[in-house]
PDB file of N, CA and C in Angstrom:
ATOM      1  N   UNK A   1       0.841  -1.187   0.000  1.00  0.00           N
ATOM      2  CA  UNK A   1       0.000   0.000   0.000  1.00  0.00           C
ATOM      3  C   UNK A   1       0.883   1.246   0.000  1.00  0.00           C
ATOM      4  N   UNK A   2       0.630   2.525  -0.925  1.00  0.00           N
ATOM      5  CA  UNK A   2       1.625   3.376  -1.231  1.00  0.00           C
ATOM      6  C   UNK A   2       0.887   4.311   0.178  1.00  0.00           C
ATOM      7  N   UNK A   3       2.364   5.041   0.549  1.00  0.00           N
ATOM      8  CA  UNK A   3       1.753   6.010   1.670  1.00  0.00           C
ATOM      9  C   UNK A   3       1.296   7.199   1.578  1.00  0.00           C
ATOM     10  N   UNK A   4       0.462   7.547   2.321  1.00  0.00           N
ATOM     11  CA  UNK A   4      -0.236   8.927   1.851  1.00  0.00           C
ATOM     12  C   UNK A   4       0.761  10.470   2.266  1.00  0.00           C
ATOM     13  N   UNK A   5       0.889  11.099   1.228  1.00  0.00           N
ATOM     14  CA  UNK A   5       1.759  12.446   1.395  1.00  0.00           C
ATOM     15  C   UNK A   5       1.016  13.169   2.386  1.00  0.00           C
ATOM     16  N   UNK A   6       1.869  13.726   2.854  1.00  0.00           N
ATOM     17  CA  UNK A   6       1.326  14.816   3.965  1.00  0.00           C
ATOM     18  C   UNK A   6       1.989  16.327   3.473  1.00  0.00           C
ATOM     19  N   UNK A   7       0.689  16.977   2.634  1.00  0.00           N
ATOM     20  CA  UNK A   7       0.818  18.448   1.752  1.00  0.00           C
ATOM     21  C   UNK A   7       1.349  19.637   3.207  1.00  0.00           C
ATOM     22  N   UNK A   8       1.241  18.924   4.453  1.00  0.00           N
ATOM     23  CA  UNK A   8       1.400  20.368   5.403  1.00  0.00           C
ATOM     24  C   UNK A   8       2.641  20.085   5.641  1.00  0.00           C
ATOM     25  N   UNK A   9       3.404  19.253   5.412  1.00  0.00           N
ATOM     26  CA  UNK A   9       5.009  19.098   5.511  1.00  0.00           C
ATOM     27  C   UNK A   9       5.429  19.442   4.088  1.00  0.00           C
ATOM     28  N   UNK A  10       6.586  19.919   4.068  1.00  0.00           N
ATOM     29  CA  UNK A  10       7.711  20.572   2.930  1.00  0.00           C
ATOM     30  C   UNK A  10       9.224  20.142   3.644  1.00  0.00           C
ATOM     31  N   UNK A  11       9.911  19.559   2.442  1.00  0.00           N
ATOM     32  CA  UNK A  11      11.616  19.291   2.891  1.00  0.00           C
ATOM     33  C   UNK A  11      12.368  20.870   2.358  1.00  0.00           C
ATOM     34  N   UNK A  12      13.245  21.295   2.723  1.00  0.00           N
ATOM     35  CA  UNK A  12      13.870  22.422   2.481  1.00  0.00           C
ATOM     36  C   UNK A  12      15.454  21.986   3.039  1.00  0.00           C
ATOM     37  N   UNK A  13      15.935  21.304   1.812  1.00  0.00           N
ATOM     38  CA  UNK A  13      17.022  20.215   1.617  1.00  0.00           C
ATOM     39  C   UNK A  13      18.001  21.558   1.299  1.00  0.00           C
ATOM     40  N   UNK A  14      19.361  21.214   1.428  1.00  0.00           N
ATOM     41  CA  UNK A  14      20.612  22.165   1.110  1.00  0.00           C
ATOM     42  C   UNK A  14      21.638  21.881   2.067  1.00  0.00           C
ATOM     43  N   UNK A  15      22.880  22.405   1.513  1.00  0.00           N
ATOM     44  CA  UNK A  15      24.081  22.448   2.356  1.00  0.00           C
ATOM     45  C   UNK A  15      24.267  23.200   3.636  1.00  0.00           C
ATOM     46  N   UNK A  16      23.835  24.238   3.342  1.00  0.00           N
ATOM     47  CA  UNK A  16      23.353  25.511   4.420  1.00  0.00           C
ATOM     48  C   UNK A  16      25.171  25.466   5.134  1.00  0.00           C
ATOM     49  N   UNK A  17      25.686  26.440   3.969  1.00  0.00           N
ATOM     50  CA  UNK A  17      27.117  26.070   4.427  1.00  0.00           C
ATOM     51  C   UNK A  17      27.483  27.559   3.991  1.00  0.00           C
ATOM     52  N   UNK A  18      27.170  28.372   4.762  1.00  0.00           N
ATOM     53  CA  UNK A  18      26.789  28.788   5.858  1.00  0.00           C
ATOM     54  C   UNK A  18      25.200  28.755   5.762  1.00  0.00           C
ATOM     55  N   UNK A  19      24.323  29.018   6.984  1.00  0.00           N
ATOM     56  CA  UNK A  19      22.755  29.535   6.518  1.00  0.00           C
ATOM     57  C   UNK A  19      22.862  31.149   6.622  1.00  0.00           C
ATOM     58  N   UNK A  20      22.617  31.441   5.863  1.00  0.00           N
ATOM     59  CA  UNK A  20      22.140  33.073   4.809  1.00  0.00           C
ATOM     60  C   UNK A  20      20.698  33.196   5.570  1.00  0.00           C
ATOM     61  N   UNK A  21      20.379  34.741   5.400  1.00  0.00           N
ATOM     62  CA  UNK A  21      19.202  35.588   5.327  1.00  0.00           C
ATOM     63  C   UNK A  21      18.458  34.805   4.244  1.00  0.00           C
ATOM     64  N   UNK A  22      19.080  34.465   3.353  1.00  0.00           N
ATOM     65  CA  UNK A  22      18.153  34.205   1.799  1.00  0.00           C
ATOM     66  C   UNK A  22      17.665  32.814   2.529  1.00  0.00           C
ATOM     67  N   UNK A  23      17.995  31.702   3.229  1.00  0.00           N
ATOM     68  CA  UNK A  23      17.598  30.587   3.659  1.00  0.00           C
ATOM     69  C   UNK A  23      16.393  30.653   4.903  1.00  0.00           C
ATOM     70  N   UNK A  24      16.936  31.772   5.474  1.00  0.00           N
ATOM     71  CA  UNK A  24      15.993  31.597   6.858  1.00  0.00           C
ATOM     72  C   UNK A  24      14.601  32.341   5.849  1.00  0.00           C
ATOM     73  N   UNK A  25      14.974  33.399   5.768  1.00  0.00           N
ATOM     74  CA  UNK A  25      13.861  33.916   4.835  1.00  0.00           C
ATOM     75  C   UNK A  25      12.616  32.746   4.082  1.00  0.00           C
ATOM     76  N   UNK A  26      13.677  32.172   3.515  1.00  0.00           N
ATOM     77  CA  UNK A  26      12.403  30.900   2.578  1.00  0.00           C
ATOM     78  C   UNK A  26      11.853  30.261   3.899  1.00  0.00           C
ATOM     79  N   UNK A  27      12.216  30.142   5.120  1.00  0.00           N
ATOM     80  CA  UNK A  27      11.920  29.160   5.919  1.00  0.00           C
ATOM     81  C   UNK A  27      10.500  29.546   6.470  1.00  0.00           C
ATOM     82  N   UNK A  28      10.688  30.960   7.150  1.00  0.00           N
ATOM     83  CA  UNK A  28       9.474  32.056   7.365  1.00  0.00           C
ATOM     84  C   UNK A  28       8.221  32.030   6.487  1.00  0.00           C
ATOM     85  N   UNK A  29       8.577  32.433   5.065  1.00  0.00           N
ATOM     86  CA  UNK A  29       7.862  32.346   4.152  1.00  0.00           C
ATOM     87  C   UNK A  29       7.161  30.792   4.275  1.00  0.00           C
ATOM     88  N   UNK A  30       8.254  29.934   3.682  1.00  0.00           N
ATOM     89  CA  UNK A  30       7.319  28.874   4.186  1.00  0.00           C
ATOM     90  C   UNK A  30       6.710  28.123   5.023  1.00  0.00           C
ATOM     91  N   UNK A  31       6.696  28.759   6.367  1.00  0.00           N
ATOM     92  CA  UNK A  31       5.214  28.695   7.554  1.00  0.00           C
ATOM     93  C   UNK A  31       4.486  29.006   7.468  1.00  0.00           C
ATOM     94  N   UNK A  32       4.260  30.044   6.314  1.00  0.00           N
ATOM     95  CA  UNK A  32       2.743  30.771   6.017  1.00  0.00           C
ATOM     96  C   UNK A  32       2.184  30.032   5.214  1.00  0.00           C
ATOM     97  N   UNK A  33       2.796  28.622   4.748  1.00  0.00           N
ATOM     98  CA  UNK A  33       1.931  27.895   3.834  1.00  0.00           C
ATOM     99  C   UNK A  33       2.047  26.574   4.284  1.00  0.00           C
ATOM    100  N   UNK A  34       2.803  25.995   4.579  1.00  0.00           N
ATOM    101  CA  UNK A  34       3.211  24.858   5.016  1.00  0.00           C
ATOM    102  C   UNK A  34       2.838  24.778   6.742  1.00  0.00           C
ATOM    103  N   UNK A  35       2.735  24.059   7.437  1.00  0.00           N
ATOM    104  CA  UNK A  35       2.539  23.551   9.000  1.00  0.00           C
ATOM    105  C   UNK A  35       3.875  23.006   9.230  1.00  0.00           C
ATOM    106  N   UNK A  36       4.538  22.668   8.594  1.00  0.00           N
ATOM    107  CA  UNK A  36       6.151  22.068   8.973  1.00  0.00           C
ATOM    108  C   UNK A  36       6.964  22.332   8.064  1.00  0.00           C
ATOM    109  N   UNK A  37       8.009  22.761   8.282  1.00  0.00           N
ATOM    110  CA  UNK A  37       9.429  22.791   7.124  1.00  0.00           C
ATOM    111  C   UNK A  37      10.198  21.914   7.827  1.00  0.00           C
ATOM    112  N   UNK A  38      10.799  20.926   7.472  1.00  0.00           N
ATOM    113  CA  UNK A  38      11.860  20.290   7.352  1.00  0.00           C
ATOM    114  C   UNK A  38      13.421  21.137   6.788  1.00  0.00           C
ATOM    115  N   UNK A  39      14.263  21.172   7.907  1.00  0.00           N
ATOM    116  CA  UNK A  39      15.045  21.733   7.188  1.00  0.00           C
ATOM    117  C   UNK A  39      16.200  20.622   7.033  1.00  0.00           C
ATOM    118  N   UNK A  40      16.560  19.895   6.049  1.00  0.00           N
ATOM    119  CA  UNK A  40      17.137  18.908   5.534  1.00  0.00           C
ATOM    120  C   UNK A  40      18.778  19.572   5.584  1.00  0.00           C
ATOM    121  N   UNK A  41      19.386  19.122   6.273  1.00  0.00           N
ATOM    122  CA  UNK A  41      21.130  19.493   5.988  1.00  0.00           C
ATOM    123  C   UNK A  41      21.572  18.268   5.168  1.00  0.00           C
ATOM    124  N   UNK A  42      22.060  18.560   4.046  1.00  0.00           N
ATOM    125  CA  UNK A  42      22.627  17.464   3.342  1.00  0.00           C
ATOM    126  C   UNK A  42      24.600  17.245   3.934  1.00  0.00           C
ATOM    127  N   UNK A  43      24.349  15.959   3.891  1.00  0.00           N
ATOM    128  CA  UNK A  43      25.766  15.413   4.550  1.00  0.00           C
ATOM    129  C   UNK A  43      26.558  15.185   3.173  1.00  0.00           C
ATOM    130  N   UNK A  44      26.140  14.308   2.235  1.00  0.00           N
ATOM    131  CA  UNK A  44      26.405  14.257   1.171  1.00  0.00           C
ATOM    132  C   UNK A  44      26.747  15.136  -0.038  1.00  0.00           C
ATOM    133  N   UNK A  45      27.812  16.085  -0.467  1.00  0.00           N
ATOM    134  CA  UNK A  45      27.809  17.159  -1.355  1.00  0.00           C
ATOM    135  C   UNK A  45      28.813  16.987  -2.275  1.00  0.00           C
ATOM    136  N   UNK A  46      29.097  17.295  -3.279  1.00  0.00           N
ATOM    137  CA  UNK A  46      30.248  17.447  -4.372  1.00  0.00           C
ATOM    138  C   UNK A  46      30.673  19.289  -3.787  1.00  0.00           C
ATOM    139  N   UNK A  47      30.259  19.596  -2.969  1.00  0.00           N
ATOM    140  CA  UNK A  47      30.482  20.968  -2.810  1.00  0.00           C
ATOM    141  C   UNK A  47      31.851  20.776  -1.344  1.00  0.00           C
ATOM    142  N   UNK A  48      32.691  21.851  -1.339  1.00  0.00           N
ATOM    143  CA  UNK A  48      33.892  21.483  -0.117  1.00  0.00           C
ATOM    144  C   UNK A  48      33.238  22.592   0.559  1.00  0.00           C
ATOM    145  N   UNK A  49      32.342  22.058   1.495  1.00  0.00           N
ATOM    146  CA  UNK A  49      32.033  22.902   2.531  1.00  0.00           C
ATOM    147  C   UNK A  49      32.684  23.143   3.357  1.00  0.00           C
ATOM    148  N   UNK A  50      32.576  24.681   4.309  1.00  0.00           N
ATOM    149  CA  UNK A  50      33.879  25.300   5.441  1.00  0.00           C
ATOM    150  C   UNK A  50      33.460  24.747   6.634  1.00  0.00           C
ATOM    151  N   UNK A  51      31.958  24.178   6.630  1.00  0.00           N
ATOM    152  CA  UNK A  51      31.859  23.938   8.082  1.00  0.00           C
ATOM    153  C   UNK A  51      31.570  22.561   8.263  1.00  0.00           C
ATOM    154  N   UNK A  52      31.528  21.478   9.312  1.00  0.00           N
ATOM    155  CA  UNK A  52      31.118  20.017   9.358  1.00  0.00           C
ATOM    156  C   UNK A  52      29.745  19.967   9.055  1.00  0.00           C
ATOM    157  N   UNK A  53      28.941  18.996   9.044  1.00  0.00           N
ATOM    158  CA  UNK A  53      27.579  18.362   9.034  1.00  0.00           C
ATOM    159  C   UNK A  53      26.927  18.821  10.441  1.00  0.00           C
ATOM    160  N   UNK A  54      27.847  18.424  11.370  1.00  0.00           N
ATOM    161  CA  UNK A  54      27.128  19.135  12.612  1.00  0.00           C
ATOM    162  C   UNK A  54      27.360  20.756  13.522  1.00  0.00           C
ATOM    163  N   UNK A  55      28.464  20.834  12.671  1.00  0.00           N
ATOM    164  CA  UNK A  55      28.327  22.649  12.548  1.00  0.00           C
ATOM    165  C   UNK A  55      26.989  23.334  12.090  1.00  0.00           C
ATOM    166  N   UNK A  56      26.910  22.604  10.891  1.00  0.00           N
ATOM    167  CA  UNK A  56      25.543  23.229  10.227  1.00  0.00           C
ATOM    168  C   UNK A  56      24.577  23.391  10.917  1.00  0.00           C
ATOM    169  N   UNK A  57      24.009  21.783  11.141  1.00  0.00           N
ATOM    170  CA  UNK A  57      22.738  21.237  11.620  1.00  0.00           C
ATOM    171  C   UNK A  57      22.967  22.453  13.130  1.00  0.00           C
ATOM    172  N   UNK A  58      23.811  22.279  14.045  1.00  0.00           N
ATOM    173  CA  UNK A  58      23.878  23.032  15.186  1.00  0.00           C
ATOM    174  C   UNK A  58      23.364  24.327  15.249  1.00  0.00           C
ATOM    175  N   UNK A  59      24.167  25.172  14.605  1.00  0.00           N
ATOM    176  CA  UNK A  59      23.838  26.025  13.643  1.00  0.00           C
ATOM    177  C   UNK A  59      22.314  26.506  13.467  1.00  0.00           C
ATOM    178  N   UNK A  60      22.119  26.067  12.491  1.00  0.00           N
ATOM    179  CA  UNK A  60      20.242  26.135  12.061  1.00  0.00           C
ATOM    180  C   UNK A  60      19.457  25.592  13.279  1.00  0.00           C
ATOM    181  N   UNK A  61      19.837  24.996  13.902  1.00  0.00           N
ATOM    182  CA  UNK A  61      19.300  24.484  14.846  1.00  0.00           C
ATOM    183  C   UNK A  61      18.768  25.794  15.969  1.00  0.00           C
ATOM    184  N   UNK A  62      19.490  26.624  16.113  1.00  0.00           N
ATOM    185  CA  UNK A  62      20.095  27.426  17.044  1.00  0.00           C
ATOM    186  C   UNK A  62      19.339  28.561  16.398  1.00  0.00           C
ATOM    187  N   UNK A  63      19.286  28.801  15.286  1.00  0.00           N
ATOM    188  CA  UNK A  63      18.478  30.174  14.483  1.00  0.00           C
ATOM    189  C   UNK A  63      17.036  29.642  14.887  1.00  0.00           C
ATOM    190  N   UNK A  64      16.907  28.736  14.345  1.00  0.00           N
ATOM    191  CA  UNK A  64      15.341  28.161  14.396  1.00  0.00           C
ATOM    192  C   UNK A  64      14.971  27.437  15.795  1.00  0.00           C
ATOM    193  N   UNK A  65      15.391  27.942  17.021  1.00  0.00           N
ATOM    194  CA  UNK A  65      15.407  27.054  18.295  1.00  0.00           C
ATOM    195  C   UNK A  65      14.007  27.712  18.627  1.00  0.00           C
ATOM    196  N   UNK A  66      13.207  29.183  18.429  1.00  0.00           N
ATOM    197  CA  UNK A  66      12.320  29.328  18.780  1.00  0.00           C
ATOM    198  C   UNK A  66      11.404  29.551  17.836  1.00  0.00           C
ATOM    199  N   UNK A  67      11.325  28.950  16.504  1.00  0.00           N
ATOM    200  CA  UNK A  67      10.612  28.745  15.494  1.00  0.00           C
ATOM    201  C   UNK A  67       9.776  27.605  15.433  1.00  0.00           C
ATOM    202  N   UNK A  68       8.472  27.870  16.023  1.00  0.00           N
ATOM    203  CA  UNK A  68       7.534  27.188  16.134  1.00  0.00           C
ATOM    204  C   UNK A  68       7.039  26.401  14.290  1.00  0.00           C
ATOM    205  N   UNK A  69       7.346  24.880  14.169  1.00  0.00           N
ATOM    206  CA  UNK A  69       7.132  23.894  13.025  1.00  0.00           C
ATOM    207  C   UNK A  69       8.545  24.192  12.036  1.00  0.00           C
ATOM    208  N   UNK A  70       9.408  24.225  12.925  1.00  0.00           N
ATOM    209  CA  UNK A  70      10.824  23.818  11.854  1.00  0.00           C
ATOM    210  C   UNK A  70      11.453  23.193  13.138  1.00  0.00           C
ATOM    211  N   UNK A  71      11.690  21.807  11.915  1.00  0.00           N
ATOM    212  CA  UNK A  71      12.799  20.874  12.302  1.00  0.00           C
ATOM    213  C   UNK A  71      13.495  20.964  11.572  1.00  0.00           C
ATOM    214  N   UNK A  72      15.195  20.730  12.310  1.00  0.00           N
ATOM    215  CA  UNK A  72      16.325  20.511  11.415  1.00  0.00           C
ATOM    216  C   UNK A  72      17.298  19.346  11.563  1.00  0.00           C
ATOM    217  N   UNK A  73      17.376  18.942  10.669  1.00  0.00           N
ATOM    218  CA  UNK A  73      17.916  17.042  11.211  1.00  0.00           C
ATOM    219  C   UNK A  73      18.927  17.100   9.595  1.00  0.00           C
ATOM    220  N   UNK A  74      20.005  15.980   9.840  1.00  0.00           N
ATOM    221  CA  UNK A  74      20.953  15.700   8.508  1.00  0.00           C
ATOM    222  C   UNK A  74      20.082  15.257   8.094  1.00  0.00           C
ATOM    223  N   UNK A  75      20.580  14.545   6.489  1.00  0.00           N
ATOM    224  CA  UNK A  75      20.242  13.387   6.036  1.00  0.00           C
ATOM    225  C   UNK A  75      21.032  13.079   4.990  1.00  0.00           C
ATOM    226  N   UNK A  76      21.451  11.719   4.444  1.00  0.00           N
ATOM    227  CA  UNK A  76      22.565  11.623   3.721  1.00  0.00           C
ATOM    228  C   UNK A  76      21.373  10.283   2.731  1.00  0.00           C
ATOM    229  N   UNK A  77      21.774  10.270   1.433  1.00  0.00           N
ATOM    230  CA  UNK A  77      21.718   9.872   0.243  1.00  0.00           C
ATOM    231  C   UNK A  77      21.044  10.047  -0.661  1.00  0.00           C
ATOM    232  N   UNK A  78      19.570   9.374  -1.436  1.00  0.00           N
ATOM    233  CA  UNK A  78      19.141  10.829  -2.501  1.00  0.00           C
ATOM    234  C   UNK A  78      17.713  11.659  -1.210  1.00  0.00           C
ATOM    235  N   UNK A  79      17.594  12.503  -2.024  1.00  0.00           N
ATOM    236  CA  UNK A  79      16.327  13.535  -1.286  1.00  0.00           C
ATOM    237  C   UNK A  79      14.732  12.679  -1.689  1.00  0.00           C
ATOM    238  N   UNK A  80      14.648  12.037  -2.642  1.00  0.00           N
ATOM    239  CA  UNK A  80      13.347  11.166  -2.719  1.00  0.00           C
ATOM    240  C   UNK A  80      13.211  10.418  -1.707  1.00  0.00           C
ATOM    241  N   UNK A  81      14.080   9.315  -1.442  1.00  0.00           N
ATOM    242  CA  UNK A  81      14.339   8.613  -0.410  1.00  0.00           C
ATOM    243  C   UNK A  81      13.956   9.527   0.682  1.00  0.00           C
ATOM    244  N   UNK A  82      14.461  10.201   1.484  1.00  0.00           N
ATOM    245  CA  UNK A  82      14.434  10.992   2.313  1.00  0.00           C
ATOM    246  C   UNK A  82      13.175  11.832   2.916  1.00  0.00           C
ATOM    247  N   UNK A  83      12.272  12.333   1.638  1.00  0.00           N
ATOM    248  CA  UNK A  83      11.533  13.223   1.087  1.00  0.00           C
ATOM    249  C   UNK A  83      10.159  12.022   1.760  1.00  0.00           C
ATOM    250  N   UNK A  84      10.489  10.976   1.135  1.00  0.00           N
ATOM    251  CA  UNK A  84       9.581   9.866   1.410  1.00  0.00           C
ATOM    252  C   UNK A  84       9.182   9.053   2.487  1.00  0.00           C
ATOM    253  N   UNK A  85      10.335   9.299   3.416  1.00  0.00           N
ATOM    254  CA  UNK A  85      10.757   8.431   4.344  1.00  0.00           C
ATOM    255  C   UNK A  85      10.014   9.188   5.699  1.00  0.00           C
ATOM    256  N   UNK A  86      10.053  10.735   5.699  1.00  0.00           N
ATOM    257  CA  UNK A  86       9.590  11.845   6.111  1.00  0.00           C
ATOM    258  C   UNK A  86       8.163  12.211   5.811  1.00  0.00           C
ATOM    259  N   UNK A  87       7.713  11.505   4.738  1.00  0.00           N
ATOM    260  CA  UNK A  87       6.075  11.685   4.601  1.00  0.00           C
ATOM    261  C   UNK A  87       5.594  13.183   4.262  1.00  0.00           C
ATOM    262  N   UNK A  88       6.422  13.532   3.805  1.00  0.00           N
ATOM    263  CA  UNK A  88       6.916  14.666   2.828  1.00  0.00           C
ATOM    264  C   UNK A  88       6.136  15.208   1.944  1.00  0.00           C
ATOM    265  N   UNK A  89       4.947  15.553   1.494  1.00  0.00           N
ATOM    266  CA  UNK A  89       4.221  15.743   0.147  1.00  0.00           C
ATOM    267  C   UNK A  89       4.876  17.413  -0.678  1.00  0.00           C
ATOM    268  N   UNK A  90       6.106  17.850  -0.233  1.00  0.00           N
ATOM    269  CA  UNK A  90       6.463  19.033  -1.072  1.00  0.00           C
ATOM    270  C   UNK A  90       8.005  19.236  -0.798  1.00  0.00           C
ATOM    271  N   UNK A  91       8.617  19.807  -2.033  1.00  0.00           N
ATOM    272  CA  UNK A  91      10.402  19.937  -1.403  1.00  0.00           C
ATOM    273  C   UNK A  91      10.301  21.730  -1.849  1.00  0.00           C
ATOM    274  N   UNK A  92      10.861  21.579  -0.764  1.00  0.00           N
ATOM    275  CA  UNK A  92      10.639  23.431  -0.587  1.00  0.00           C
ATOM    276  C   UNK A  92      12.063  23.681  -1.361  1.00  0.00           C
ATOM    277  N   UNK A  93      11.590  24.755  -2.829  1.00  0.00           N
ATOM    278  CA  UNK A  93      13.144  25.184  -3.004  1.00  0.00           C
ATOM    279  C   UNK A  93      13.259  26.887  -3.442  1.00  0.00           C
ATOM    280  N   UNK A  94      14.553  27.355  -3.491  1.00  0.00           N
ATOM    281  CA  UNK A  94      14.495  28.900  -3.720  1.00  0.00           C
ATOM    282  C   UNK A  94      15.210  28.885  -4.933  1.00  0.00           C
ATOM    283  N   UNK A  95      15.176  30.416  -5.527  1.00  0.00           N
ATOM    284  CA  UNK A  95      15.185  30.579  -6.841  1.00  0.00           C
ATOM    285  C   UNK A  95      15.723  31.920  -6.677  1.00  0.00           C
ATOM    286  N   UNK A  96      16.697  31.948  -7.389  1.00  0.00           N
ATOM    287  CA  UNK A  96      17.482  33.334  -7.083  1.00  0.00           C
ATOM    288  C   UNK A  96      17.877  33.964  -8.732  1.00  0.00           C
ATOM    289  N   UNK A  97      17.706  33.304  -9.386  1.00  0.00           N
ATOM    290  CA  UNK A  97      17.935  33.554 -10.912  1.00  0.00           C
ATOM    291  C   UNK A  97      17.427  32.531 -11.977  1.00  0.00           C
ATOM    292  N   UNK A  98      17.136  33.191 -13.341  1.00  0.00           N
ATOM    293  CA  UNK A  98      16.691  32.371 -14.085  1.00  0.00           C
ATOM    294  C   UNK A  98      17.748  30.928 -14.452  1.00  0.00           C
ATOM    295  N   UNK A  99      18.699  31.055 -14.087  1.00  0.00           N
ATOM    296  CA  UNK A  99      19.683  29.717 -14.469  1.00  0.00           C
ATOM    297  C   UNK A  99      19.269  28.381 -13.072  1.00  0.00           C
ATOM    298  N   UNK A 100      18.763  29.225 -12.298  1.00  0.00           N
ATOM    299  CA  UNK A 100      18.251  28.460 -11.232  1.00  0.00           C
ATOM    300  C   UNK A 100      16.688  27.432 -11.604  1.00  0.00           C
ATOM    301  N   UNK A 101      15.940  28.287 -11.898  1.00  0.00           N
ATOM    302  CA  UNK A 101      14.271  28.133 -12.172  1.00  0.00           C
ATOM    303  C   UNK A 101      15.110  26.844 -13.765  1.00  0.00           C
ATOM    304  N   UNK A 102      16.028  26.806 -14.231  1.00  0.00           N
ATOM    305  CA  UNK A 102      16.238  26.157 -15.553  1.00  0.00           C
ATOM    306  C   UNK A 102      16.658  24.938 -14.412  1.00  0.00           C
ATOM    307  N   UNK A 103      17.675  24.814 -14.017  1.00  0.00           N
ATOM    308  CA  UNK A 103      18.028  24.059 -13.432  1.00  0.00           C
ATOM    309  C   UNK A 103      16.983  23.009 -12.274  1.00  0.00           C
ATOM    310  N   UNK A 104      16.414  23.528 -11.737  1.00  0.00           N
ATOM    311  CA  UNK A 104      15.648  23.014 -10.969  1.00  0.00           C
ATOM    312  C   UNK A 104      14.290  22.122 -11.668  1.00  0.00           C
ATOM    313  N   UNK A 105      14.028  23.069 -12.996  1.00  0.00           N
ATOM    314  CA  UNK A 105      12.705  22.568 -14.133  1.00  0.00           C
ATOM    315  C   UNK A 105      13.570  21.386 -14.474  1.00  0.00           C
ATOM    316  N   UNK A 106      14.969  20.730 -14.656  1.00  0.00           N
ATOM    317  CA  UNK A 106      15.369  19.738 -14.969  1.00  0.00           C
ATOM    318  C   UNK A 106      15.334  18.863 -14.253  1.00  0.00           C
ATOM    319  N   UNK A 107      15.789  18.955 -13.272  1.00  0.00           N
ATOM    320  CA  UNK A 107      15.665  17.903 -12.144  1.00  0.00           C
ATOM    321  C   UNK A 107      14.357  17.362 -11.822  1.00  0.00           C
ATOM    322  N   UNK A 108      13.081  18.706 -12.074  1.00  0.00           N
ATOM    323  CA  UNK A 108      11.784  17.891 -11.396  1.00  0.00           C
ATOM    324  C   UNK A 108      11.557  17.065 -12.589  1.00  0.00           C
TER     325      UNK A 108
END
């Protein structure tokens, strides 16, 4: 039996290496639509991040400590998996330029 998505949860997956204004921002924004953001720290990157996995997570953790419906937890291998595993029905993403909105239309 396939499991049922849950539309009031959103993943908001990234390196967050460092977390930016531009990140917390989407996070805000998306409480006004969403009941939960997931904030997904990816462990896994082709990117040489400056800070550890639990720098990050600590980190965001610590911005969002009195942000009522954000959790922030790692997660390491693809984001479907993950996305799914979490009962997930949306992946929250930002868009900062049109090479972005191209990029992202590929992947979905």
């Amino acid at each position: 039996m396939e499991q049922e998505l849950n539309c009031r949860t959103a993943v908001y997956p990234g390196t967050f290496d460092p977390l930016t204004k531009g990140h917390v921002s989407l996070v805000k924004r998306g409480l006004k639509v969403f009941e939960t953001v997931i904030l997904a720290v990816a462990q896994s990157t082709p990117k040489k991040t400056l800070f550890s996995l639990e720098e990050r997570v600590d980190m965001a953790r610590e911005v969002f400590a009195d942000r009522r419906g954000v959790v922030v937890e790692p997660f390491d291998g693809l984001l479907i998996d993950y996305v799914s595993a979490r009962g997930a029905g949306v992946i929250l993403r930002g868009l900062r330029a049109v090479s972005d909105f191209e990029f992202e239309f590929q992947m979905a």
